[in-house]
C-alpha atoms as a PDB file:
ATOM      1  CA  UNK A   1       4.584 -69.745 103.836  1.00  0.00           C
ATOM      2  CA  UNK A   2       5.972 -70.555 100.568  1.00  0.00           C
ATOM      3  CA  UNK A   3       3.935 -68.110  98.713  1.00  0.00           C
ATOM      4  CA  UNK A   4       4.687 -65.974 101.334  1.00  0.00           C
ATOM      5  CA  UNK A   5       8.640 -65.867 100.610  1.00  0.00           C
ATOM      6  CA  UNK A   6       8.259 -65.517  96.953  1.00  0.00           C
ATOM      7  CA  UNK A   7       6.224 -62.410  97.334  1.00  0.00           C
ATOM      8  CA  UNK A   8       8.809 -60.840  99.417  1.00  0.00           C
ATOM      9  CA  UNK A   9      11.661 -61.635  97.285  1.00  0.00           C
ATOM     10  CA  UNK A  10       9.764 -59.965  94.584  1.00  0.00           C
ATOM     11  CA  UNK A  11       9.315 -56.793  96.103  1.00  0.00           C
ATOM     12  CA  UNK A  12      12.962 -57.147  97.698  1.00  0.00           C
ATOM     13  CA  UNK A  13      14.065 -57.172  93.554  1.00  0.00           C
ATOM     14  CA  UNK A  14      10.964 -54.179  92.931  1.00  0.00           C
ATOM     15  CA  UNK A  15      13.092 -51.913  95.643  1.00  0.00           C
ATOM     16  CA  UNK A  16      16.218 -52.864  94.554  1.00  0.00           C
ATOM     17  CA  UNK A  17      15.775 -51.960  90.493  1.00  0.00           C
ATOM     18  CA  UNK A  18      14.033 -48.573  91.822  1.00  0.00           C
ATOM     19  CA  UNK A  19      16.391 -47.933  94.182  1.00  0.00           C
ATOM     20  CA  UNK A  20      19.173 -48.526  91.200  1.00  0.00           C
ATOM     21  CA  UNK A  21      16.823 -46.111  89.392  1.00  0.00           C
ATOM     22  CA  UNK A  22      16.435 -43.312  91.769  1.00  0.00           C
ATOM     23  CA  UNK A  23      20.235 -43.222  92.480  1.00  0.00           C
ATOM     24  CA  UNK A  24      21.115 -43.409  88.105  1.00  0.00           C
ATOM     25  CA  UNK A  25      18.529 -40.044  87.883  1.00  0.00           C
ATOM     26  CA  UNK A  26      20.396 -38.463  91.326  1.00  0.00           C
ATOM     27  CA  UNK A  27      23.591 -38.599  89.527  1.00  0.00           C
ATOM     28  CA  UNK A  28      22.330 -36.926  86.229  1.00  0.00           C
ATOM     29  CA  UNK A  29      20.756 -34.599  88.340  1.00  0.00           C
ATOM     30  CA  UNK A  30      24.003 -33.877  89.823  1.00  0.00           C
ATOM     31  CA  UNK A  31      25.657 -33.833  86.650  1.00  0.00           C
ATOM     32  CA  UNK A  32      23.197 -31.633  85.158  1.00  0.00           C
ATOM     33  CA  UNK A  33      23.755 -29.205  88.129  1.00  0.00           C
ATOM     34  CA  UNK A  34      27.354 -29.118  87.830  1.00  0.00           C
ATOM     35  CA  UNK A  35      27.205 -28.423  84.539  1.00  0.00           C
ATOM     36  CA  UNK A  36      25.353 -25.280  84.488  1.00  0.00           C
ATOM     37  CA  UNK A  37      27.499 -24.090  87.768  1.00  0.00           C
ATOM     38  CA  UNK A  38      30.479 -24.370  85.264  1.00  0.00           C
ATOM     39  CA  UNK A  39      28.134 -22.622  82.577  1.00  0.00           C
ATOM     40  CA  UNK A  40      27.244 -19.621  85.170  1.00  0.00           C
ATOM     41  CA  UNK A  41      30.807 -19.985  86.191  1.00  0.00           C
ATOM     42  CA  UNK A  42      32.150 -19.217  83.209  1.00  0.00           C
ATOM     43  CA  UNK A  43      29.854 -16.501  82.458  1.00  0.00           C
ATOM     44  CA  UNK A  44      30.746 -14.923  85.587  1.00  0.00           C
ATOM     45  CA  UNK A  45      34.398 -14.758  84.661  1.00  0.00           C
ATOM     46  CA  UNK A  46      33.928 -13.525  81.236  1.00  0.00           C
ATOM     47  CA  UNK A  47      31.765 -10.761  82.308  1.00  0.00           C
ATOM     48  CA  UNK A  48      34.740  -9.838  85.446  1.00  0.00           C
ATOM     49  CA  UNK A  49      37.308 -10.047  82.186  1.00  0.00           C
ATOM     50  CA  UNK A  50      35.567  -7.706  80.726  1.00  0.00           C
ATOM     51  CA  UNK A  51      35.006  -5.263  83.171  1.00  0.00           C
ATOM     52  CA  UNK A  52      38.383  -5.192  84.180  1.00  0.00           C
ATOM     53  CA  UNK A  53      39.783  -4.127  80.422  1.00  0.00           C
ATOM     54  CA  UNK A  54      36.819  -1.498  80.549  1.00  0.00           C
ATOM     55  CA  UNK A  55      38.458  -0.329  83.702  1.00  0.00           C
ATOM     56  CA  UNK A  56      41.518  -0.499  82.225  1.00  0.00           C
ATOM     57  CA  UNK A  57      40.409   1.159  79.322  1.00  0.00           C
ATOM     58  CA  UNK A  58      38.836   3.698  81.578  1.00  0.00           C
ATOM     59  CA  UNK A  59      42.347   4.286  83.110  1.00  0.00           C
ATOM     60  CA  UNK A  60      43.967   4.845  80.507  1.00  0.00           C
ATOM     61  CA  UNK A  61      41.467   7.061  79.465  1.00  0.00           C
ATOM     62  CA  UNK A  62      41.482   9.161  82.557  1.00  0.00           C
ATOM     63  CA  UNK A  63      45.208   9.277  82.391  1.00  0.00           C
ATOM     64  CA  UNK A  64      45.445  11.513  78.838  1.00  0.00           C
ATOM     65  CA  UNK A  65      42.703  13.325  80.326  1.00  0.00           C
ATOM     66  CA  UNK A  66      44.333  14.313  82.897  1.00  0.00           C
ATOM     67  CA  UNK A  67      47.837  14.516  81.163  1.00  0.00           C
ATOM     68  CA  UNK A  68      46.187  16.742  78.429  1.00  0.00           C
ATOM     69  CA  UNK A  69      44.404  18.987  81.375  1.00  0.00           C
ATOM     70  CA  UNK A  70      48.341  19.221  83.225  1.00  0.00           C
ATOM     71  CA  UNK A  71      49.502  20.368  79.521  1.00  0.00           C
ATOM     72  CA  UNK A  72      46.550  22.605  79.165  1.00  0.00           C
ATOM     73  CA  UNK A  73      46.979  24.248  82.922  1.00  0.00           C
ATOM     74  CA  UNK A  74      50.863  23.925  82.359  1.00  0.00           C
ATOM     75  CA  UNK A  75      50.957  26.094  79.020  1.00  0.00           C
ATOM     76  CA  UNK A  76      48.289  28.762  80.811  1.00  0.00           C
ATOM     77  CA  UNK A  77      50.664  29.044  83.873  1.00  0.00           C
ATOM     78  CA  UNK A  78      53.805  29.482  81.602  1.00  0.00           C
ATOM     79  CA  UNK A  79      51.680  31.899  79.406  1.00  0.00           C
ATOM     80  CA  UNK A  80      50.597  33.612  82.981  1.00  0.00           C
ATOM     81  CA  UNK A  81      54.615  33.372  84.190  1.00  0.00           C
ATOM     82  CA  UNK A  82      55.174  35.589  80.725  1.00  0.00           C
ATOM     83  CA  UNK A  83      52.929  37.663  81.344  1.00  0.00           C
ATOM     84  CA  UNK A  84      54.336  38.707  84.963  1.00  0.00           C
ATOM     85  CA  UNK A  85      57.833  38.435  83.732  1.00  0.00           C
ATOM     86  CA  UNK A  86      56.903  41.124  80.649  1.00  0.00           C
ATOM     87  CA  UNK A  87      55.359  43.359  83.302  1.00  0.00           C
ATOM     88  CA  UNK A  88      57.855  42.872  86.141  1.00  0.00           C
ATOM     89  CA  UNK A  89      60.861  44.251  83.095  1.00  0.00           C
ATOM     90  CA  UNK A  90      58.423  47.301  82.336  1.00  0.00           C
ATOM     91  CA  UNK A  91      58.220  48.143  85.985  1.00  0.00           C
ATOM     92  CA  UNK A  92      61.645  48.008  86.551  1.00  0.00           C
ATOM     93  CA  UNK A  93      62.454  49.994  83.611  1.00  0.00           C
ATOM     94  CA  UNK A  94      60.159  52.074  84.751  1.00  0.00           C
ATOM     95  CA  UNK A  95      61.750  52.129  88.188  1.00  0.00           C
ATOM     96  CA  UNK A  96      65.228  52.962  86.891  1.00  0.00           C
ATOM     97  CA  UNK A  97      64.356  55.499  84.681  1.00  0.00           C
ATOM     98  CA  UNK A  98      63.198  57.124  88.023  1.00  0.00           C
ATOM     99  CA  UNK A  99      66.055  56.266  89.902  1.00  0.00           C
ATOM    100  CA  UNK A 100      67.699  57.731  86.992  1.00  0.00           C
ATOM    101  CA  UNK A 101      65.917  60.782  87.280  1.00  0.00           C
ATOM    102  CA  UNK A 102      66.509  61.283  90.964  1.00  0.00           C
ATOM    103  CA  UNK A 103      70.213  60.719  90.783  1.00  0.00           C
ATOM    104  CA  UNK A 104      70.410  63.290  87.688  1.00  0.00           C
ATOM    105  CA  UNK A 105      68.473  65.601  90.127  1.00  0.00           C
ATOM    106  CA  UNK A 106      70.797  64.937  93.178  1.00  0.00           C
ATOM    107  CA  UNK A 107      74.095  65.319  90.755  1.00  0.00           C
ATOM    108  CA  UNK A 108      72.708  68.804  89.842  1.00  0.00           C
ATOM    109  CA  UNK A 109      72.168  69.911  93.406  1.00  0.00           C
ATOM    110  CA  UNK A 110      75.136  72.098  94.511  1.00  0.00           C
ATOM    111  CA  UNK A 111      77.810  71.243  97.581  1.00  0.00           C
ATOM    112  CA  UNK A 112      76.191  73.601  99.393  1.00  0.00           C
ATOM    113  CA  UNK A 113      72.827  72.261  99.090  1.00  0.00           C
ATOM    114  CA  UNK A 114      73.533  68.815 100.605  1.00  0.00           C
ATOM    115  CA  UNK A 115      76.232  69.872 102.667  1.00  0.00           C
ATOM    116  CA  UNK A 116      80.163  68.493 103.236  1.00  0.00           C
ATOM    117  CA  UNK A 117      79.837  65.148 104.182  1.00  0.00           C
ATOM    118  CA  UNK A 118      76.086  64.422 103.199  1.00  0.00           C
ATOM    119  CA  UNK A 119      76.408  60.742 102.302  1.00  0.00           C
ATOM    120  CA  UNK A 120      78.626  59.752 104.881  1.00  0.00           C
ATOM    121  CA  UNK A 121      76.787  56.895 107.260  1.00  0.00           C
ATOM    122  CA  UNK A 122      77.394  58.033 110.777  1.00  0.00           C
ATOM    123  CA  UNK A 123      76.718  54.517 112.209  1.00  0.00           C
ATOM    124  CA  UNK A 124      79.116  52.918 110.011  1.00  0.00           C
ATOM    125  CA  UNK A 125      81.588  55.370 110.500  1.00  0.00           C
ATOM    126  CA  UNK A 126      81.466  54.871 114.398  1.00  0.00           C
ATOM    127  CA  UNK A 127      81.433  51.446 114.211  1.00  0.00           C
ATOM    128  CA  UNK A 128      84.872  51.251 111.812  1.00  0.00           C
ATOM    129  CA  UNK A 129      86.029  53.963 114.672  1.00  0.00           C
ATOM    130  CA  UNK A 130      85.120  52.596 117.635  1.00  0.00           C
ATOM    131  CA  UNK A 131      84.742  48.745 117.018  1.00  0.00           C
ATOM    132  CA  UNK A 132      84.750  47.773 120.700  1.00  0.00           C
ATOM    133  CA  UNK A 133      81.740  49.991 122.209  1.00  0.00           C
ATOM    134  CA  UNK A 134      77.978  49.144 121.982  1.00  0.00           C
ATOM    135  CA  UNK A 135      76.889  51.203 119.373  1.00  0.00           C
ATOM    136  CA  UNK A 136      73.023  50.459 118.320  1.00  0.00           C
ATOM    137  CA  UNK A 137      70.625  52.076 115.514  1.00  0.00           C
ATOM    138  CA  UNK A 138      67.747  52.470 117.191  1.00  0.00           C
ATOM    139  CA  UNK A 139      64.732  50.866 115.020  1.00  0.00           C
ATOM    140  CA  UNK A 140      62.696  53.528 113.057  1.00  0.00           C
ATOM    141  CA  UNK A 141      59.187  53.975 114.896  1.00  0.00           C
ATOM    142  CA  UNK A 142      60.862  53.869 118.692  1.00  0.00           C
ATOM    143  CA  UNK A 143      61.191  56.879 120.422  1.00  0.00           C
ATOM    144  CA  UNK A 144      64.905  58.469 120.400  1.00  0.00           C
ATOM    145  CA  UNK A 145      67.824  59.357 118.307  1.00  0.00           C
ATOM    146  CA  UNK A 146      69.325  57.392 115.854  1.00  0.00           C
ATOM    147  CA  UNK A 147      72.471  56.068 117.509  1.00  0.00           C
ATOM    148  CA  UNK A 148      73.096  55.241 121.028  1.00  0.00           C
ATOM    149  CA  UNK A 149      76.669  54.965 121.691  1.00  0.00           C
ATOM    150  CA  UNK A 150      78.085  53.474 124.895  1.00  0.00           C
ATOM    151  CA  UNK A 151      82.052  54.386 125.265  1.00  0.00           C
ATOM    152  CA  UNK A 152      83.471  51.095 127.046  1.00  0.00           C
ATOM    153  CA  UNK A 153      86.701  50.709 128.767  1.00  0.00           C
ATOM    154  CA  UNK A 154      87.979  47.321 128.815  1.00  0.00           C
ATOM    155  CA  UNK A 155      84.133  46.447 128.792  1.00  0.00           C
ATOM    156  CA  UNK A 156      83.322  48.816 131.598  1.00  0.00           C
ATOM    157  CA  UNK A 157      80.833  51.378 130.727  1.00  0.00           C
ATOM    158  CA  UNK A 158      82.010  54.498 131.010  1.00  0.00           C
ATOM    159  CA  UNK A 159      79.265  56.857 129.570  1.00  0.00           C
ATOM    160  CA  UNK A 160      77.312  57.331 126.623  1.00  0.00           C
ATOM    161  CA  UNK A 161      76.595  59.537 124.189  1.00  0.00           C
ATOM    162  CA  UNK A 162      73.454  60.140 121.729  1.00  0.00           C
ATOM    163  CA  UNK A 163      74.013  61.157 118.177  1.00  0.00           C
ATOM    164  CA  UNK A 164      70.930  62.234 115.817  1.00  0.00           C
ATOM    165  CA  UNK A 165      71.715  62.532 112.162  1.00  0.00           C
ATOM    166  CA  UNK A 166      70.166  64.859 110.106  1.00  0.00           C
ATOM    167  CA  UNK A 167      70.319  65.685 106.016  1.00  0.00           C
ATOM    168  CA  UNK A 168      67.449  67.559 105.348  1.00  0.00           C
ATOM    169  CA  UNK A 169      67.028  71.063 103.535  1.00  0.00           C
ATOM    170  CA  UNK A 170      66.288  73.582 106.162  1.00  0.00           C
ATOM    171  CA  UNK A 171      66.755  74.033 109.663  1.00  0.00           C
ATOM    172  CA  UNK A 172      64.460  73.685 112.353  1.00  0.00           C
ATOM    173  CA  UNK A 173      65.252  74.437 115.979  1.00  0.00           C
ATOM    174  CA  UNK A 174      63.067  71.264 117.192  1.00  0.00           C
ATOM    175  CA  UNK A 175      66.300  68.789 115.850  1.00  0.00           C
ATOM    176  CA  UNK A 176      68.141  70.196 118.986  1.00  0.00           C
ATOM    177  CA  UNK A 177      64.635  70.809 121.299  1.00  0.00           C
ATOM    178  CA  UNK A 178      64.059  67.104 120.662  1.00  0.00           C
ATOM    179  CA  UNK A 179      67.305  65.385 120.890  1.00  0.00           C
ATOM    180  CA  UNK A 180      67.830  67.154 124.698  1.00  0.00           C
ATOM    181  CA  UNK A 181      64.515  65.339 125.265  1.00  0.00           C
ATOM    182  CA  UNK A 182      65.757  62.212 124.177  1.00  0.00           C
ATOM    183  CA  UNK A 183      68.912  62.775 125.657  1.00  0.00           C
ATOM    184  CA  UNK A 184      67.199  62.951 129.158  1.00  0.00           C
ATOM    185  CA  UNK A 185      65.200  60.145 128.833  1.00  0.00           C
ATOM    186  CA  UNK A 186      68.349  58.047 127.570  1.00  0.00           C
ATOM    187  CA  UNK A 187      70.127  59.863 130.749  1.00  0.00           C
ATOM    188  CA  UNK A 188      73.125  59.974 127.982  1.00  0.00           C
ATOM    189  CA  UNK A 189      76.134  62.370 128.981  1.00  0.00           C
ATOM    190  CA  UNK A 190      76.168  64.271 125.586  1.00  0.00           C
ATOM    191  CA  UNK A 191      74.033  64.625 122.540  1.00  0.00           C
ATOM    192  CA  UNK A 192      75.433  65.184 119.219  1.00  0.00           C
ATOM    193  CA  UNK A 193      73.414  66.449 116.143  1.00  0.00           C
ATOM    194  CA  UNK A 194      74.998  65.598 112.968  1.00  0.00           C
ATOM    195  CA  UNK A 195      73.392  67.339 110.226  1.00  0.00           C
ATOM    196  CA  UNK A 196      74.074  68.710 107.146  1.00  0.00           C
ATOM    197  CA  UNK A 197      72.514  72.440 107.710  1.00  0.00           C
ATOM    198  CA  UNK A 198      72.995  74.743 109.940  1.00  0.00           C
ATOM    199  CA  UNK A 199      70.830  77.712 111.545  1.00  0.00           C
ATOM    200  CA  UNK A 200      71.471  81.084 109.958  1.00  0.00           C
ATOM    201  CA  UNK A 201      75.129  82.592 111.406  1.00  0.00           C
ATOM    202  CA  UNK A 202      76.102  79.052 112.351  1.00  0.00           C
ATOM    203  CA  UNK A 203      78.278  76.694 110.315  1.00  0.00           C
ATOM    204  CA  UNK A 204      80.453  73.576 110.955  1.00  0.00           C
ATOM    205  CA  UNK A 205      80.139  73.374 114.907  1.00  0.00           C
ATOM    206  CA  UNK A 206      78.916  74.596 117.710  1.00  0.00           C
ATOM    207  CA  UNK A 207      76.942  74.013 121.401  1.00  0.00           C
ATOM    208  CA  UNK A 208      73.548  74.976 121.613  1.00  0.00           C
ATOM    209  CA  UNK A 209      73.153  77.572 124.692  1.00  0.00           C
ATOM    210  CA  UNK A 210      69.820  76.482 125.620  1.00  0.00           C
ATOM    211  CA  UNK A 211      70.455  72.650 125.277  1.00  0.00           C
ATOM    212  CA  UNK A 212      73.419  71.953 125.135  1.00  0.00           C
ATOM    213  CA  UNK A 213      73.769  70.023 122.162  1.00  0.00           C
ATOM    214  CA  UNK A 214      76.454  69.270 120.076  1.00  0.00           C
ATOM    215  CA  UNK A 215      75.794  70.414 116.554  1.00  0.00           C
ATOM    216  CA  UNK A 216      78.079  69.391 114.334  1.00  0.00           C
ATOM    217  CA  UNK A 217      78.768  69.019 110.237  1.00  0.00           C
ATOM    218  CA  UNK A 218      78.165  65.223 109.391  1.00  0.00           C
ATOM    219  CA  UNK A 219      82.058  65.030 108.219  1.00  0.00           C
ATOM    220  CA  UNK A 220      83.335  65.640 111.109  1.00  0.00           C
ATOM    221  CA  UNK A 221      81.334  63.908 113.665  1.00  0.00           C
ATOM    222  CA  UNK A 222      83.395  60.999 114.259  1.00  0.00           C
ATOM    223  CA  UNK A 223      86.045  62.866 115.174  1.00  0.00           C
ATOM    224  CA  UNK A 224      83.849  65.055 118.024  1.00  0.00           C
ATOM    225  CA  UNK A 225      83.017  61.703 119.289  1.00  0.00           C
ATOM    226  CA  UNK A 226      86.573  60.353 119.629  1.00  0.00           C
ATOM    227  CA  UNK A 227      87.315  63.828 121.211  1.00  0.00           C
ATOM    228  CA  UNK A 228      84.359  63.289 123.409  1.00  0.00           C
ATOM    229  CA  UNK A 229      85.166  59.177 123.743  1.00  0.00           C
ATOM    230  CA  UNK A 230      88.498  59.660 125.409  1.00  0.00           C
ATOM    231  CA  UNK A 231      87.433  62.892 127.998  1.00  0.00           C
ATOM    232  CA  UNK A 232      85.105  59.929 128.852  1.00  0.00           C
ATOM    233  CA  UNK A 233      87.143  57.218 129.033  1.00  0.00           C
ATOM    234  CA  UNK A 234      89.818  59.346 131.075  1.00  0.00           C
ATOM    235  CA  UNK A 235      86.863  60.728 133.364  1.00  0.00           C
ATOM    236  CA  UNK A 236      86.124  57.229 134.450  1.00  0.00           C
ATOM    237  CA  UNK A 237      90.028  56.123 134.686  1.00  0.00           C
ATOM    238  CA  UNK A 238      90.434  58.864 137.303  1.00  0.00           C
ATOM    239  CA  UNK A 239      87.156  57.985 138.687  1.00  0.00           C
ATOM    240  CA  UNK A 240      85.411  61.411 138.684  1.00  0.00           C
ATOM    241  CA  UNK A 241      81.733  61.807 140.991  1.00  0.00           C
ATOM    242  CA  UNK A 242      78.904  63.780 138.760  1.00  0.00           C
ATOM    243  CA  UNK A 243      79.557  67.216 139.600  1.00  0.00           C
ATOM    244  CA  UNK A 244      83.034  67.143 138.492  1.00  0.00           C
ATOM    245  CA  UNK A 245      82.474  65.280 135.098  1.00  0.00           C
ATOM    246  CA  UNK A 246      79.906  68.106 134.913  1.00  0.00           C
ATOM    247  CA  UNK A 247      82.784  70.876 134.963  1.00  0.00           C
ATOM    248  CA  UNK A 248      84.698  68.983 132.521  1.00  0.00           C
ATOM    249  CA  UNK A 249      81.571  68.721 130.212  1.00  0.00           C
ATOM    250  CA  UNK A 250      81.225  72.760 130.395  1.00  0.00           C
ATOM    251  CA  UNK A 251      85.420  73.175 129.709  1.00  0.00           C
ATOM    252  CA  UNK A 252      84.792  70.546 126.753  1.00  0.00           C
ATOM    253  CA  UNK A 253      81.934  72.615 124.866  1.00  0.00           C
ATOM    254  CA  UNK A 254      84.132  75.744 125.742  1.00  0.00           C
ATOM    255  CA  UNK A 255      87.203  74.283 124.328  1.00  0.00           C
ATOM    256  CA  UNK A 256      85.655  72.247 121.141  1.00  0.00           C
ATOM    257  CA  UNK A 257      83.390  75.939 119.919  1.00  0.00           C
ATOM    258  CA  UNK A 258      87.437  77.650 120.489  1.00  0.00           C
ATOM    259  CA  UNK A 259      88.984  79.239 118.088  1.00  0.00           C
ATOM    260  CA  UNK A 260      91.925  77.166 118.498  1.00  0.00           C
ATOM    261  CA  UNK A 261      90.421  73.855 118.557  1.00  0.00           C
ATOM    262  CA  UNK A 262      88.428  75.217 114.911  1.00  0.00           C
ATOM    263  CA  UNK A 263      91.805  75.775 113.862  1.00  0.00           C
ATOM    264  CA  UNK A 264      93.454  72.276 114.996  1.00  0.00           C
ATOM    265  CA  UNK A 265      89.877  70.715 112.955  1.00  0.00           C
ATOM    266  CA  UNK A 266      91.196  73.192 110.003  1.00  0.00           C
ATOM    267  CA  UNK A 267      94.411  71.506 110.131  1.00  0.00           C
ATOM    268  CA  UNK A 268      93.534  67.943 110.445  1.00  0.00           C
ATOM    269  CA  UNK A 269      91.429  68.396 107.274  1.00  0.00           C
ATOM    270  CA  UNK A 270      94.228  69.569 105.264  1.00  0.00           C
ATOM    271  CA  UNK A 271      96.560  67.178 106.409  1.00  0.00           C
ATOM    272  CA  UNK A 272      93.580  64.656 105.770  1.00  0.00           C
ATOM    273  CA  UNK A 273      93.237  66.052 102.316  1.00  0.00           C
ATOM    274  CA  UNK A 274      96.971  66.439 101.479  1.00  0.00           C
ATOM    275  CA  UNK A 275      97.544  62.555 103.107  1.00  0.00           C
ATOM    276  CA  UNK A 276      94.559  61.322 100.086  1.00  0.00           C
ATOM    277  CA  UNK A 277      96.423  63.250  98.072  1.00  0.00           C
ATOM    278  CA  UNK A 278      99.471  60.819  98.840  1.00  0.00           C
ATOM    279  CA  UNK A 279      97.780  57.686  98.304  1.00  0.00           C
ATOM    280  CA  UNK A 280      96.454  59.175  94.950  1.00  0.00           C
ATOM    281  CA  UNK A 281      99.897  60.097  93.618  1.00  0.00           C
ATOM    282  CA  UNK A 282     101.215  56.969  94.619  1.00  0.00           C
ATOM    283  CA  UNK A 283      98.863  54.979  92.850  1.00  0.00           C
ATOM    284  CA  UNK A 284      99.096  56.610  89.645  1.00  0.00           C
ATOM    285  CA  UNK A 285     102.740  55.826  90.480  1.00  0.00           C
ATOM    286  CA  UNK A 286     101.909  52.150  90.687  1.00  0.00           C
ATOM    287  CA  UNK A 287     100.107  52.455  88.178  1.00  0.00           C
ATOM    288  CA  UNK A 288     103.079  53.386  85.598  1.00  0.00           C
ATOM    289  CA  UNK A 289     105.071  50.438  87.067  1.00  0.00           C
ATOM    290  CA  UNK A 290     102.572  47.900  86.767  1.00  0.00           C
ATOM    291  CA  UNK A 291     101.669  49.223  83.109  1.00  0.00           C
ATOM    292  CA  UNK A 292     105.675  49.042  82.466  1.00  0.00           C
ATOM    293  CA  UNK A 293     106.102  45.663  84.108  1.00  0.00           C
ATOM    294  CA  UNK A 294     103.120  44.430  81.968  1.00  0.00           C
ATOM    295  CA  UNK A 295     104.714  45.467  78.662  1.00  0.00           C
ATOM    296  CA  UNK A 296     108.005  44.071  79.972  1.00  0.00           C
ATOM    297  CA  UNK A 297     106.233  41.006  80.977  1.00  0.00           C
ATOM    298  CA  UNK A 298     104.786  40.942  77.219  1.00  0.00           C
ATOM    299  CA  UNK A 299     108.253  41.425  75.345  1.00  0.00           C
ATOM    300  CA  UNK A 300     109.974  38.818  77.377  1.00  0.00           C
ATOM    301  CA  UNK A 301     107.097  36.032  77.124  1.00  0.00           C
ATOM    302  CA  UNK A 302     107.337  36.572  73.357  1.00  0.00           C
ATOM    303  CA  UNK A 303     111.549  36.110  73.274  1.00  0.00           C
ATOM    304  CA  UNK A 304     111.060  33.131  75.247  1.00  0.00           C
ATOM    305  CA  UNK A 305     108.533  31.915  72.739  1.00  0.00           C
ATOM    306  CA  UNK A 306     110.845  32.426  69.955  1.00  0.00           C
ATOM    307  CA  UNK A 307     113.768  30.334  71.613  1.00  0.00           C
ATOM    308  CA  UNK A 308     111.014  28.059  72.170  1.00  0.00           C
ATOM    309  CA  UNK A 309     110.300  27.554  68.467  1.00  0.00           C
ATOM    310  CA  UNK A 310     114.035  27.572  67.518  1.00  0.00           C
ATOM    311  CA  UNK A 311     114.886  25.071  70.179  1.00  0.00           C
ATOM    312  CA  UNK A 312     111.850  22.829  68.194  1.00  0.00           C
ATOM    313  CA  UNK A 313     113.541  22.949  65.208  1.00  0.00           C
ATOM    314  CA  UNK A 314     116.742  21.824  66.332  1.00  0.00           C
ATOM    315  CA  UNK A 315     114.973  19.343  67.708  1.00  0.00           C
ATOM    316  CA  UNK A 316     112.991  18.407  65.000  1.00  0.00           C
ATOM    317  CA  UNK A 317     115.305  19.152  62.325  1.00  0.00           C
ATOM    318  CA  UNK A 318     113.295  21.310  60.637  1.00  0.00           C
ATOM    319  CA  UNK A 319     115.916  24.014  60.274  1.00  0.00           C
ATOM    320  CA  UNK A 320     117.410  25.129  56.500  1.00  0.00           C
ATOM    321  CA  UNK A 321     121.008  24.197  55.597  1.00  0.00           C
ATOM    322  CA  UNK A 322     121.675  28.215  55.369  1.00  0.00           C
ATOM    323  CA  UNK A 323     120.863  28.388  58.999  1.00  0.00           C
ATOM    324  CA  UNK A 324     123.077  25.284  60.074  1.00  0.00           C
ATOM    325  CA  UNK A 325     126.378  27.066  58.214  1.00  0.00           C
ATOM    326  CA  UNK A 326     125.582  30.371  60.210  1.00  0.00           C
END
């Protein structure tokens, strides 16, 4: 039993140096292994260092690319830009030298060639005239005259009236033919054709016989359609039925193509002429004051100036001893 013991205490002390063994090699294996995670650590962050200053580098890279391309694409647009600018001054040089042209050419035509009253705007005339009816241009491409004009009365319609204007070189007998068309379709109660020529034997006014249209010289067809505005406007006051504004219409073209109303039209345009006249004279007469007030103005800013400077010197005592004994 003896024996026994000892050998079992011997191999108790075997096991206990190998297990003192086995655990000293465990921990330099576990040093060992840490170490070279540290090493492949280590690694692994110099190698992400690295790539992020060649990114960086890339980036900066890509940035003077690209600022160099914006420069590049910036100095071809502006050179582009230059070139449209150069071209857009030839064209419109080009352009005014026709517009020139044309307005050399209209200058040479003669008064009879365009007519009394050729650049007068019909629709802007009736609207300064007549600011509280509906008066519309009708849109270029629709079907109809130029103007519609509804006369109002206190806003109640009272009628209306369809005005065509013509400026063209010749006469054609479909400008009336037409505007009775359009003046049926509109179911307006007169048509007026303002133009600036008339058919051979006519001149300044008159009432087509076949249609009943009002043909009348450009310059004077605002007035026709005040003349026309208030038959209308007293028509509906008295409340009139169809027939009899009819009978009035017929007396109105009779009266208007009269040789006394041509006179009265004769007469207006003097006293129209003789009233510009007026306004002429009496602004050349302003014009003499003002340029007399403005030279008085002149001579009395410059006295003032002077007692201005010869107050200063009293002030300042900067005047001579031969002025003081004056």
């Amino acid at each position: 039993m003896e024996i026994q013991t000892r050998i079992s205490e011997q191999e108790r002390k075997k096991l206990t140096v190998e297990r003192a063994r086995m655990e000293q090699e465990l921990k330099k294996a576990e040093a060992y292994i840490k170490a070279e995670a540290e090493k492949k650590l280590a690694a692994l962050a110099t190698e992400r260092d690295q790539a992020t200053a060649k990114l960086s580098q890339l980036e900066v890279t890509k940035r003077k690319d690209l600022d160099q391309q914006r420069r590049a694409l910036e100095k071809d647009r502006d050179t582009q830009l230059l070139k449209v600018q150069v071209q857009h001054n030839r064209d419109r040089e080009q352009l005014q030298l026709k517009i020139d042209a044309l307005t050399r050419q209209l200058q040479r035509k003669t008064a009879d060639q365009l007519g009394e009253g050729a650049e007068i705007d019909v629709y802007e005339a009736l609207r300064d005239g007549f600011p509280r009816d509906d008066i519309a241009r009708i849109k270029k491409g629709q079907p109809g005259a130029d103007i519609r004009h509804q006369v109002l009365h206190k806003g109640t319609p009272c009628g209306t009236l369809l005005i065509d204007s013509k400026n063209r070189q010749g006469w054609q007998n479909a400008y009336v033919t037409k505007l009775r068309e359009d003046q049926m379709a509109a179911k307006a109660d007169y048509a007026i054709l303002a133009t600036t020529v008339f058919p051979s034997g006519k001149k300044e006014l008159y009432v087509d016989e076949e249609t009943r249209v009002i043909v009348v010289n450009r310059a004077r067809a605002v007035e026709i359609v005040g003349l026309l505005r208030r038959a209308m406007v007293g028509m509906h006051v008295l409340g009139m039925s169809q027939n009899q504004r009819a009978e009035k219409r017929e007396l109105l073209y009779k009266y208007i193509t009269s040789e006394d109303f041509r006179q009265h039209v004769i007469e207006a345009g003097r006293l129209t002429t003789e009233m510009l006249d007026v306004d002429a004279e009496e602004k050349r007469a302003h014009d003499k004051v003002w340029e007399k007030r403005g030279k008085m103005t002149t001579r009395l800013r410059n006295v003032v100036r002077e007692i201005d400077t010869e107050v200063g010197a009293i002030v300042e005592d900067r005047r001579t001893s031969s002025d003081t004994t004056k």
